[in-house]
C-alpha atoms as a PDB file:
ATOM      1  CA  UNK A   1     -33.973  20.876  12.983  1.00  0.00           C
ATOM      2  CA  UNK A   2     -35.910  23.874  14.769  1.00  0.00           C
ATOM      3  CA  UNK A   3     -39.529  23.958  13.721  1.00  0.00           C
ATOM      4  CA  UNK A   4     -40.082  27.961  12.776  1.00  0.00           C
ATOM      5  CA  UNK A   5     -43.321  29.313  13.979  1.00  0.00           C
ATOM      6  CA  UNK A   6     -46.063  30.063  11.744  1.00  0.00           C
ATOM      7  CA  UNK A   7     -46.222  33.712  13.304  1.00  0.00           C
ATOM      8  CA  UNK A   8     -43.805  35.869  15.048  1.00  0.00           C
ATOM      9  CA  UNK A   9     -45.205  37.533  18.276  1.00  0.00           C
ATOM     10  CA  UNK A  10     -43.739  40.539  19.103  1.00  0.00           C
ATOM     11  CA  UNK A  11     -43.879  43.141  21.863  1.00  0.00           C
ATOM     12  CA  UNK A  12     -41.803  46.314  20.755  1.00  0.00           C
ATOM     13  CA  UNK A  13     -42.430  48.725  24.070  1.00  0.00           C
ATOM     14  CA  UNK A  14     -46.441  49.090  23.996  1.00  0.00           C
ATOM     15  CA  UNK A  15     -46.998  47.874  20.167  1.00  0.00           C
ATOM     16  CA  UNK A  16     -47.821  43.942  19.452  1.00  0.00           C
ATOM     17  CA  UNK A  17     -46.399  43.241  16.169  1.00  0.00           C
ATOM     18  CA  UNK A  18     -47.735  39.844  14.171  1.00  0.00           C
ATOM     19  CA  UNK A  19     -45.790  38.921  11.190  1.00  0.00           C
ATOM     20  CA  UNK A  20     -46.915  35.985   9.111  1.00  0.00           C
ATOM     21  CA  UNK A  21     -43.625  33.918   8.720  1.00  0.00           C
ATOM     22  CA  UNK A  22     -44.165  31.569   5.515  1.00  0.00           C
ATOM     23  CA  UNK A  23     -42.463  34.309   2.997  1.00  0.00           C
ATOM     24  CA  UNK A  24     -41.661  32.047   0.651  1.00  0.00           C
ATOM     25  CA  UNK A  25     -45.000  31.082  -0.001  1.00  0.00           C
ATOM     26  CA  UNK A  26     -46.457  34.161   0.013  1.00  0.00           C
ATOM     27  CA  UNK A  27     -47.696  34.202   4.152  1.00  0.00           C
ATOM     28  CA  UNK A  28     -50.961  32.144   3.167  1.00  0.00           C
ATOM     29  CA  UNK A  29     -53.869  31.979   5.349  1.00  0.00           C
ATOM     30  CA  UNK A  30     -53.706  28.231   6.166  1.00  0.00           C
ATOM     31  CA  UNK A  31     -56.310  26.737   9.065  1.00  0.00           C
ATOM     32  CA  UNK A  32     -53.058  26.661  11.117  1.00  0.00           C
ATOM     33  CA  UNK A  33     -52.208  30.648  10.032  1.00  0.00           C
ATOM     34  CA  UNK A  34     -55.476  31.360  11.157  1.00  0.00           C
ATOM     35  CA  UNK A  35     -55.322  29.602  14.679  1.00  0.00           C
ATOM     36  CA  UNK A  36     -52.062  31.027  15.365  1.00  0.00           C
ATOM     37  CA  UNK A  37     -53.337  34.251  15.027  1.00  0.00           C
ATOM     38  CA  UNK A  38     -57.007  34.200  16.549  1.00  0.00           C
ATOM     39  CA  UNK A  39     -54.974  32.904  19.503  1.00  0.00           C
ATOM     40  CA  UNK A  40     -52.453  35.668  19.544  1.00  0.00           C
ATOM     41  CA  UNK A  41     -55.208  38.318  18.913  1.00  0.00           C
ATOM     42  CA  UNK A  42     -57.461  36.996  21.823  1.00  0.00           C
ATOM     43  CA  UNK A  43     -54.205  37.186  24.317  1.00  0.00           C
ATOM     44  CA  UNK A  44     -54.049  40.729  22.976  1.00  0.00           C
ATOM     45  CA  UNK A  45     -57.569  41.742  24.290  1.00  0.00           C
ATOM     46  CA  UNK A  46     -56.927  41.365  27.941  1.00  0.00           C
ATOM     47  CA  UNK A  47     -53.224  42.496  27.830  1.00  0.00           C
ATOM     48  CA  UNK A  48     -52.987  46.020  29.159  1.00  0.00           C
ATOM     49  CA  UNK A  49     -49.352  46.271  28.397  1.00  0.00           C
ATOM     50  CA  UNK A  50     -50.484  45.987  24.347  1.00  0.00           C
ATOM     51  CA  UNK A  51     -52.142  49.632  23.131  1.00  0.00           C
ATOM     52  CA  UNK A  52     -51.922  49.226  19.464  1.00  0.00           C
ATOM     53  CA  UNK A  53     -51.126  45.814  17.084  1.00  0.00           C
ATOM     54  CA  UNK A  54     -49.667  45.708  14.102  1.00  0.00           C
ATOM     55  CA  UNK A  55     -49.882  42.574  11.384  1.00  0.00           C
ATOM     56  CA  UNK A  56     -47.170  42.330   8.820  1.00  0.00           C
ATOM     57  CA  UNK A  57     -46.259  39.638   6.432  1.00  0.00           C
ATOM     58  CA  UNK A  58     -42.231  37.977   6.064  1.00  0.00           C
ATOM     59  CA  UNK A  59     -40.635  39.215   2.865  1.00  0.00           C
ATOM     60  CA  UNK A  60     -41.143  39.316  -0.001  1.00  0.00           C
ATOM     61  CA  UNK A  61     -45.287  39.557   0.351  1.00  0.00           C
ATOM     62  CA  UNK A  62     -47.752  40.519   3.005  1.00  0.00           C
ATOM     63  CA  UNK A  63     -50.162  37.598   2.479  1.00  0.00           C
ATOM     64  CA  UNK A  64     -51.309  35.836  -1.036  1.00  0.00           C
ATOM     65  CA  UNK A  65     -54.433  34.840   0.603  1.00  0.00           C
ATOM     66  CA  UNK A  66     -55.535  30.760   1.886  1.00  0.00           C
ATOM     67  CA  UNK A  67     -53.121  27.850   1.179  1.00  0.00           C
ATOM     68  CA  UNK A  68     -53.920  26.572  -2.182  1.00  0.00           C
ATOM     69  CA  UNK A  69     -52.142  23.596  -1.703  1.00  0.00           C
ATOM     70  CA  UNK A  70     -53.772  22.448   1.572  1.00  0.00           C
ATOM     71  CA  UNK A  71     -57.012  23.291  -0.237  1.00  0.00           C
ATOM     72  CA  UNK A  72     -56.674  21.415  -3.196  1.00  0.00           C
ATOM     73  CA  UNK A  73     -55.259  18.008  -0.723  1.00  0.00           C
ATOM     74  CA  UNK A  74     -58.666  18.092   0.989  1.00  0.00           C
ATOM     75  CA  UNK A  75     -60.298  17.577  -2.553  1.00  0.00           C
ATOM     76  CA  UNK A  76     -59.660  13.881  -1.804  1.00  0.00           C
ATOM     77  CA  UNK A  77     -61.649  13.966   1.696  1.00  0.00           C
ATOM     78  CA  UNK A  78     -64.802  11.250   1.315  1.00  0.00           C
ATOM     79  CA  UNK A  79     -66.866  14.537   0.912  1.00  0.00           C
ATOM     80  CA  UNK A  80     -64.235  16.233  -1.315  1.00  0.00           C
ATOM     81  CA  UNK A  81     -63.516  18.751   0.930  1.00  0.00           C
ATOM     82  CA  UNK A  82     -66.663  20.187   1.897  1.00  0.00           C
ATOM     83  CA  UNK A  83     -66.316  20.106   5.520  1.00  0.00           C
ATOM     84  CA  UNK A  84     -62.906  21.144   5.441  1.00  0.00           C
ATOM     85  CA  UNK A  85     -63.798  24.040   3.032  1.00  0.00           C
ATOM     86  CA  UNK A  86     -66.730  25.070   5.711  1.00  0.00           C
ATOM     87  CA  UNK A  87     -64.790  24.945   8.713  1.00  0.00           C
ATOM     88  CA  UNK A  88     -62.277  26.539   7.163  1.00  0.00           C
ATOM     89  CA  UNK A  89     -63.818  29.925   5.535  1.00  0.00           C
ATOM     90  CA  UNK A  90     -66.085  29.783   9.049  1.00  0.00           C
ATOM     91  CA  UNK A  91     -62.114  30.318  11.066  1.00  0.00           C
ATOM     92  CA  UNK A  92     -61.295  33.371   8.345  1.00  0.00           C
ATOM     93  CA  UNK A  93     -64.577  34.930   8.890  1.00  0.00           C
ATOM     94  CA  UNK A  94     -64.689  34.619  12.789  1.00  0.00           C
ATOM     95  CA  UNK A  95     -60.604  35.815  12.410  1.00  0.00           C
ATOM     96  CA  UNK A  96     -61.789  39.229  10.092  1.00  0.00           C
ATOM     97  CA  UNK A  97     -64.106  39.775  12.444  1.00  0.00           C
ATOM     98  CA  UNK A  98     -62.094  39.186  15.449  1.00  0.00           C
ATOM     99  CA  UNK A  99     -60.218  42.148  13.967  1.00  0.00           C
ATOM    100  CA  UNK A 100     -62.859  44.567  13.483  1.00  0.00           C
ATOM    101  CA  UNK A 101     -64.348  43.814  17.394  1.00  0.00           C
ATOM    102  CA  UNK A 102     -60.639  43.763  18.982  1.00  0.00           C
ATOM    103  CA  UNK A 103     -60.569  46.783  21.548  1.00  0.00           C
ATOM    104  CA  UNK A 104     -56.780  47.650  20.213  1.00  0.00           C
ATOM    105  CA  UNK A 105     -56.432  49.516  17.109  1.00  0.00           C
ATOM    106  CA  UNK A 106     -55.401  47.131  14.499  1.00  0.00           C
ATOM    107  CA  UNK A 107     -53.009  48.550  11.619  1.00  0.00           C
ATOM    108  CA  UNK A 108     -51.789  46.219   8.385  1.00  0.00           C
ATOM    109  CA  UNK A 109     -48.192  46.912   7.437  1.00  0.00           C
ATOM    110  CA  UNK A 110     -48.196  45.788   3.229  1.00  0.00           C
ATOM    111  CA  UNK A 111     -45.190  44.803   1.893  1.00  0.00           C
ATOM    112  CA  UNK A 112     -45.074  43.588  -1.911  1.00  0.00           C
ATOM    113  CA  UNK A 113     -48.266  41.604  -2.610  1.00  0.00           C
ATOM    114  CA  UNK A 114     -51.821  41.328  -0.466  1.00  0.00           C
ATOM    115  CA  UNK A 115     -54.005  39.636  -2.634  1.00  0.00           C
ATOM    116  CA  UNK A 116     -57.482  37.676  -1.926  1.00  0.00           C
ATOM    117  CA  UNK A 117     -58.036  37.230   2.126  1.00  0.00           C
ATOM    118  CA  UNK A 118     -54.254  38.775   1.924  1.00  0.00           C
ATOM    119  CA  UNK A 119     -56.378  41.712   0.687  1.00  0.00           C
ATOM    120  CA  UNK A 120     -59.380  41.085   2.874  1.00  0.00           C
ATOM    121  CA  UNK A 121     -57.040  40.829   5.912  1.00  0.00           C
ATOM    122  CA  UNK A 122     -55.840  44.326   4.920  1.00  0.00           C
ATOM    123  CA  UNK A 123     -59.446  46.044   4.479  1.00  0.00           C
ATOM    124  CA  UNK A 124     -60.134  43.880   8.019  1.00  0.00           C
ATOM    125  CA  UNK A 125     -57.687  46.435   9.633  1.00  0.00           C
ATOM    126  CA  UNK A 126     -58.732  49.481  11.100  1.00  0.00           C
ATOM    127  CA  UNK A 127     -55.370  51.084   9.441  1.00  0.00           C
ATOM    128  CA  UNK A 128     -52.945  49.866   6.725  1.00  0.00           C
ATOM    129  CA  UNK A 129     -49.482  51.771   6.239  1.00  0.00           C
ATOM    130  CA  UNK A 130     -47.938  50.769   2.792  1.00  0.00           C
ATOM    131  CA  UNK A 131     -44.596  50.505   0.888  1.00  0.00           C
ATOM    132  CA  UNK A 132     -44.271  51.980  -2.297  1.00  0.00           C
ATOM    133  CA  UNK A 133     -44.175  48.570  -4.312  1.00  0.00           C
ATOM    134  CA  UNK A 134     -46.817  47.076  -2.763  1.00  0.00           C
ATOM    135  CA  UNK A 135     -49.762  45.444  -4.685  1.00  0.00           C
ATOM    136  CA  UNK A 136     -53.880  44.643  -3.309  1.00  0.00           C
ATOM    137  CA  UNK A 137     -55.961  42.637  -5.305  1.00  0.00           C
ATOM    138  CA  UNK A 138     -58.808  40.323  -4.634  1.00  0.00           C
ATOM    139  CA  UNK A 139     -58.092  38.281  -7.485  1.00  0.00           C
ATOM    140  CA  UNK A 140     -59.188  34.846  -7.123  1.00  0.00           C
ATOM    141  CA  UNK A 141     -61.376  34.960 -10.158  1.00  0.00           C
ATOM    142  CA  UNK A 142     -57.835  34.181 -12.133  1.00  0.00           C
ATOM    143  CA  UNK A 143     -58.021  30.436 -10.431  1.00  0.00           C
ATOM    144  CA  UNK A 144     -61.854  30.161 -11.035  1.00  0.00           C
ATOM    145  CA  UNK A 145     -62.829  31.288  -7.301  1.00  0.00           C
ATOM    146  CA  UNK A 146     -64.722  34.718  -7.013  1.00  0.00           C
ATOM    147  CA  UNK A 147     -63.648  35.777  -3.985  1.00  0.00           C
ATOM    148  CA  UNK A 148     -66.444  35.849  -1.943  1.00  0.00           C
ATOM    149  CA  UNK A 149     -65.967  36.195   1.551  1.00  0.00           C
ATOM    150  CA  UNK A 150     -62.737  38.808   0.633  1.00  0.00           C
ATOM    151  CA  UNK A 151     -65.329  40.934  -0.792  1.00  0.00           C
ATOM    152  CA  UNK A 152     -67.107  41.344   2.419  1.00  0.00           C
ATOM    153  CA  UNK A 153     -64.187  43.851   3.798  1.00  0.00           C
ATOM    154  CA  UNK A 154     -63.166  45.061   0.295  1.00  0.00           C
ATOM    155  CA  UNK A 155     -66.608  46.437  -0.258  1.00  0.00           C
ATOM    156  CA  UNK A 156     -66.840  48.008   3.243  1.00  0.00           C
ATOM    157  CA  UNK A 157     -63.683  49.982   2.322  1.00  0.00           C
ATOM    158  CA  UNK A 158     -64.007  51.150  -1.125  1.00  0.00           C
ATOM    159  CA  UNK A 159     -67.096  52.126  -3.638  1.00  0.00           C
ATOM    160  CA  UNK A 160     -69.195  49.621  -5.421  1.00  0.00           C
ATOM    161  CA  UNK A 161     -68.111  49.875  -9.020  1.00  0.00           C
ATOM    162  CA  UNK A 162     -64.740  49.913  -7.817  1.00  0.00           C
ATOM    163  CA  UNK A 163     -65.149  46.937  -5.947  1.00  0.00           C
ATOM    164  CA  UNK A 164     -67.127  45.040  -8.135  1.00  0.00           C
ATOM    165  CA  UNK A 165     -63.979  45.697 -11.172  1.00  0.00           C
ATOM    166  CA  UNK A 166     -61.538  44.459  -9.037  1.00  0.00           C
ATOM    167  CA  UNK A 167     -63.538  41.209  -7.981  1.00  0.00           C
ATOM    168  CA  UNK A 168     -64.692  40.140 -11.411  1.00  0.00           C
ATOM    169  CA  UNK A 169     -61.268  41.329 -13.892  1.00  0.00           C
ATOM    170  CA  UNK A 170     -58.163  40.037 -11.093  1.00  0.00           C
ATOM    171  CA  UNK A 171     -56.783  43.384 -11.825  1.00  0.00           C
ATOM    172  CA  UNK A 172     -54.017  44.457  -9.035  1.00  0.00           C
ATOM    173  CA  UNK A 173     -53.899  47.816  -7.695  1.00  0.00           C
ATOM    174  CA  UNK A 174     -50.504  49.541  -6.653  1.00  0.00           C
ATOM    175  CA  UNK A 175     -49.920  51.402  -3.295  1.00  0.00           C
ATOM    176  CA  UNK A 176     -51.541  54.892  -4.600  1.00  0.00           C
ATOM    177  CA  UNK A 177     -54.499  53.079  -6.267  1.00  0.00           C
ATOM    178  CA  UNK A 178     -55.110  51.414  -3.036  1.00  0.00           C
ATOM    179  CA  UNK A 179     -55.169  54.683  -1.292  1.00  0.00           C
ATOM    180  CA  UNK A 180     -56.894  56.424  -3.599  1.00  0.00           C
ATOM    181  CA  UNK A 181     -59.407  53.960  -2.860  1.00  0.00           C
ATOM    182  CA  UNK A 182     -59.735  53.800   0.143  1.00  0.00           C
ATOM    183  CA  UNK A 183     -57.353  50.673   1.229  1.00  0.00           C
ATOM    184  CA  UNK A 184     -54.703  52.603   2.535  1.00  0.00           C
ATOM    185  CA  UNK A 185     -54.071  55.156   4.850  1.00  0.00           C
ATOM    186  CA  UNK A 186     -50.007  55.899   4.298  1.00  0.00           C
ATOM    187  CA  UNK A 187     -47.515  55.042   1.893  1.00  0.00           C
ATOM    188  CA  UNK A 188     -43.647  55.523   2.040  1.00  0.00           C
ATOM    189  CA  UNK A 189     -40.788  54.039   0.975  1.00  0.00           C
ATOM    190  CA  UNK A 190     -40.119  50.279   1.376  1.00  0.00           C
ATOM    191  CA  UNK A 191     -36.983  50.650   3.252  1.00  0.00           C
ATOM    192  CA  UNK A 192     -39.374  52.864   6.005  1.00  0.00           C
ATOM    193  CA  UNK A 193     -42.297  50.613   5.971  1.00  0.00           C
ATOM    194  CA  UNK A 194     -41.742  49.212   9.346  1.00  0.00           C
ATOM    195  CA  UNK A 195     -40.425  52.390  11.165  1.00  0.00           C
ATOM    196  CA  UNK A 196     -43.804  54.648   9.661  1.00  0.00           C
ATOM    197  CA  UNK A 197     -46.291  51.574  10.849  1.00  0.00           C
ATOM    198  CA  UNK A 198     -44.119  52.121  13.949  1.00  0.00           C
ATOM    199  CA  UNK A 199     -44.592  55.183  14.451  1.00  0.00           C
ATOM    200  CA  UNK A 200     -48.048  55.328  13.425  1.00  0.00           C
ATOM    201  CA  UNK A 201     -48.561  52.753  16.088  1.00  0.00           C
ATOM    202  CA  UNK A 202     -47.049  54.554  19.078  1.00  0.00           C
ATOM    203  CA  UNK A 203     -49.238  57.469  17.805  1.00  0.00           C
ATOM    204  CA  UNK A 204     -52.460  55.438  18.856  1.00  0.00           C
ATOM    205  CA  UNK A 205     -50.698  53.447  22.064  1.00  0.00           C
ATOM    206  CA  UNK A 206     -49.778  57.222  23.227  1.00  0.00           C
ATOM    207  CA  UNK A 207     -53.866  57.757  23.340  1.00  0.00           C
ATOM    208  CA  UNK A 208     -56.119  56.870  25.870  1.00  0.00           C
ATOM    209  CA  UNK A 209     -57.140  53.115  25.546  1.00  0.00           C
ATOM    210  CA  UNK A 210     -60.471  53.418  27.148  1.00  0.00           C
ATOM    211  CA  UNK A 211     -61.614  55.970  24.583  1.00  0.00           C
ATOM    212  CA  UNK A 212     -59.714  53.953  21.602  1.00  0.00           C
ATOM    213  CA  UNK A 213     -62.026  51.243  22.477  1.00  0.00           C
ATOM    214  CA  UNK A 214     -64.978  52.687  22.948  1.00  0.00           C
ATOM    215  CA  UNK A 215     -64.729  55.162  19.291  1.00  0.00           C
ATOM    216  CA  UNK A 216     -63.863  52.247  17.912  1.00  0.00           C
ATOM    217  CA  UNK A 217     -66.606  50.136  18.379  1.00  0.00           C
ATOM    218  CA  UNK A 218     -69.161  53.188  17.966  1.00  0.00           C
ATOM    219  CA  UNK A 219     -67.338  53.250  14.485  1.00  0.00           C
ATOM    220  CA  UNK A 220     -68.188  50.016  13.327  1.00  0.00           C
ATOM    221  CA  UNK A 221     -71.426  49.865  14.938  1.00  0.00           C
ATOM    222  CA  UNK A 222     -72.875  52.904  12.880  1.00  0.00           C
ATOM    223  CA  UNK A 223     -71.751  52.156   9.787  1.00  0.00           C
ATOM    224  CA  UNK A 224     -74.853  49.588   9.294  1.00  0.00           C
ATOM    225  CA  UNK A 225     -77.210  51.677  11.110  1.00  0.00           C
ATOM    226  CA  UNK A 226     -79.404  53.686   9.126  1.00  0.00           C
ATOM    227  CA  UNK A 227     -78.756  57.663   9.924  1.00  0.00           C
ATOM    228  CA  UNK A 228     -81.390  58.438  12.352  1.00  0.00           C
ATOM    229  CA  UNK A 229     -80.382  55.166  14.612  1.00  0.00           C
ATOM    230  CA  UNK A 230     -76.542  55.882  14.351  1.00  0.00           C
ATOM    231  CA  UNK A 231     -77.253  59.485  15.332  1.00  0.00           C
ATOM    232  CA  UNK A 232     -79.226  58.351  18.523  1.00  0.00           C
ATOM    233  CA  UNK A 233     -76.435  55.542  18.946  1.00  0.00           C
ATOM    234  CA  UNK A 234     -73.231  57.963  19.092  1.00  0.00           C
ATOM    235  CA  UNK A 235     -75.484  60.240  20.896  1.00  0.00           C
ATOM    236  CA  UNK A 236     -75.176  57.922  23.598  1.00  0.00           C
ATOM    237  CA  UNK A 237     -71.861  57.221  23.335  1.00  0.00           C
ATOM    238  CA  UNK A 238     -70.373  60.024  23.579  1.00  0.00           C
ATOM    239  CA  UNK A 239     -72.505  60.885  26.960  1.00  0.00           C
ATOM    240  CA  UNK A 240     -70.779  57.454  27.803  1.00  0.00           C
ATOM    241  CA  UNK A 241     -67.682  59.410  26.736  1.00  0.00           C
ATOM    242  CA  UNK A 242     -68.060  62.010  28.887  1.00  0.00           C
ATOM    243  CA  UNK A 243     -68.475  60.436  31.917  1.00  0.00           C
ATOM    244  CA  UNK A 244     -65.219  58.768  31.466  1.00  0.00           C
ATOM    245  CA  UNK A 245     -62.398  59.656  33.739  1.00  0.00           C
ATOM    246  CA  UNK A 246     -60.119  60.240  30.790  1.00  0.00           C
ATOM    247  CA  UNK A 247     -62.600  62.474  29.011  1.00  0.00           C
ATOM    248  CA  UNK A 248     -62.227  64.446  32.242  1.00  0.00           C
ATOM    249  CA  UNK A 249     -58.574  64.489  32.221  1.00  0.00           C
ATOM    250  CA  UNK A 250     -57.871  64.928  28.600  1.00  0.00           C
ATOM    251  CA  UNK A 251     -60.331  68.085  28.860  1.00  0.00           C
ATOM    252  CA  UNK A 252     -58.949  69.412  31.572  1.00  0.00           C
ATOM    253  CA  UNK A 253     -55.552  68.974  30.395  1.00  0.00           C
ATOM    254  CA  UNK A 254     -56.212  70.886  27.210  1.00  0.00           C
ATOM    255  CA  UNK A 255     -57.951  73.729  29.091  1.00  0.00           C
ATOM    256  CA  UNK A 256     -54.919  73.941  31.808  1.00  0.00           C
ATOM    257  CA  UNK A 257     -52.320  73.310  28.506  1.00  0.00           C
ATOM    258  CA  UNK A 258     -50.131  70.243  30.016  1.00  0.00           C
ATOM    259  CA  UNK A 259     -50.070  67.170  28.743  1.00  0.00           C
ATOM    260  CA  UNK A 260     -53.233  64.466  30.040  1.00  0.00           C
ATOM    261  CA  UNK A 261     -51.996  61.504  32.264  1.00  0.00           C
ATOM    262  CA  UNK A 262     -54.324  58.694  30.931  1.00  0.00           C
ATOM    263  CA  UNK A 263     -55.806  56.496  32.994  1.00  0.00           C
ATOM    264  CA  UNK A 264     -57.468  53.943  30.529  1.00  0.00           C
ATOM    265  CA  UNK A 265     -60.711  54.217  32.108  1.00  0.00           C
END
């Protein structure tokens, strides 16, 4: 019998698309979910064919968060899972932030359920599209786990108070609480969940890659800096900016009225 991969890799014209294939269980972040897709995400850096990624999870749920099950087996390790548990949490983390540093533009496409890292892979993204029925929730206080290291993207997306509700009650928020906020750029119907990501997609892949890369990073950068460093930081950047050839184009294009010819540099 044909062993079916643990993710599905994807190139639709310029867009990457990831999808999580373990739908019956809910897409869980297992160590092996994890490797699979630091791998596919590092091959993704370097490609220059790939402009814009998208991660989506194999009906009927995005991603319930880690493997339980594999979990709860290590409990039987001499050190009852310790060093599992480390090594572990240590692969999520460096994955999340994997996300957040990639040079492509990262968008979550949330079908039915995204709940603890499911939910923290979400806020990871730099844009999530959503379907109607879909559900976010960082809600591993339920199984006696307060989820920790999912709160680390959750709170860099949404207010405290917010945050803090959702991490200590389990509550779930649907599709237009999650946008409201602050998890969620788009919603639309299920049925159009993959062709509005899609588009949304070849919006950013249509931009130039160079400057993608470099806004990006400025982006995440200032958001710890206090506002007299992050002033003097993009201040910098955007110099940087402007000395790039497609800062050149792009303005001359809109001053001449045709449309730029990026060069990705």
């Amino acid at each position: 019998m044909k062993e079916i991969p643990l993710l599905s890799v994807e190139n639709t014209g310029s867009i990457l698309r990831l999808t999580l294939m373990r739908g019956s269980q809910r897409n869980p972040l297992s160590r092996a979910m994890l490797d699979a897709i630091v791998a596919a995400l590092e091959a993704a850096a370097t490609d220059k064919s790939v402009r814009a990624i998208v991660i989506a999870g194999q009906a009927p749920g995005f991603c319930g968060g880690h493997d339980l099950k594999e979990m709860t087996a290590h409990r039987t390790d001499a050190d009852g899972g310790r060093a599992f548990y480390e090594a572990l949490f240590a692969r999520c983390s460096e994955m999340m932030q994997m996300i957040v540093a990639h040079p492509k533009i990262v968008i979550a496409e949330v079908n039915g359920i995204a709940t603890a890292a499911g939910c923290q892979l979400v806020a990871a993204c730099d844009m999530a599209v959503a379907g109607a029925s879909a559900r976010f929730g960082v809600n591993g206080i339920n199984s006696g786990l307060f989820c920790s290291t999912p709160m680390v993207a959750l709170s860099r997306n949404i207010g405290r108070k917010r945050a803090m509700e959702l991490l200590t009650t389990g509550a779930l928020l649907n599709a237009h609480e999650a946008m409201t906020a602050g998890i969620v750029n788009r919603i639309c119907a299920d049925d159009d969940l993959a062709k509005v990501t899609q588009e949304l997609a070849t919006t950013l892949a249509e931009r130039s890659q160079a400057v993608l890369a470099l806004g990006k990073k400025a982006f995440y950068e200032q958001l710890e800096m206090p506002l007299d460093e992050a002033y003097r930081h993009t201040s910098k950047v955007i110099v940087d900016n402007m000395m790039m050839k497609d800062a050149e184009e792009g303005i001359g294009a809109f001053l001449e009225k045709r449309k730029p010819e990026w060069n990705d540099e």
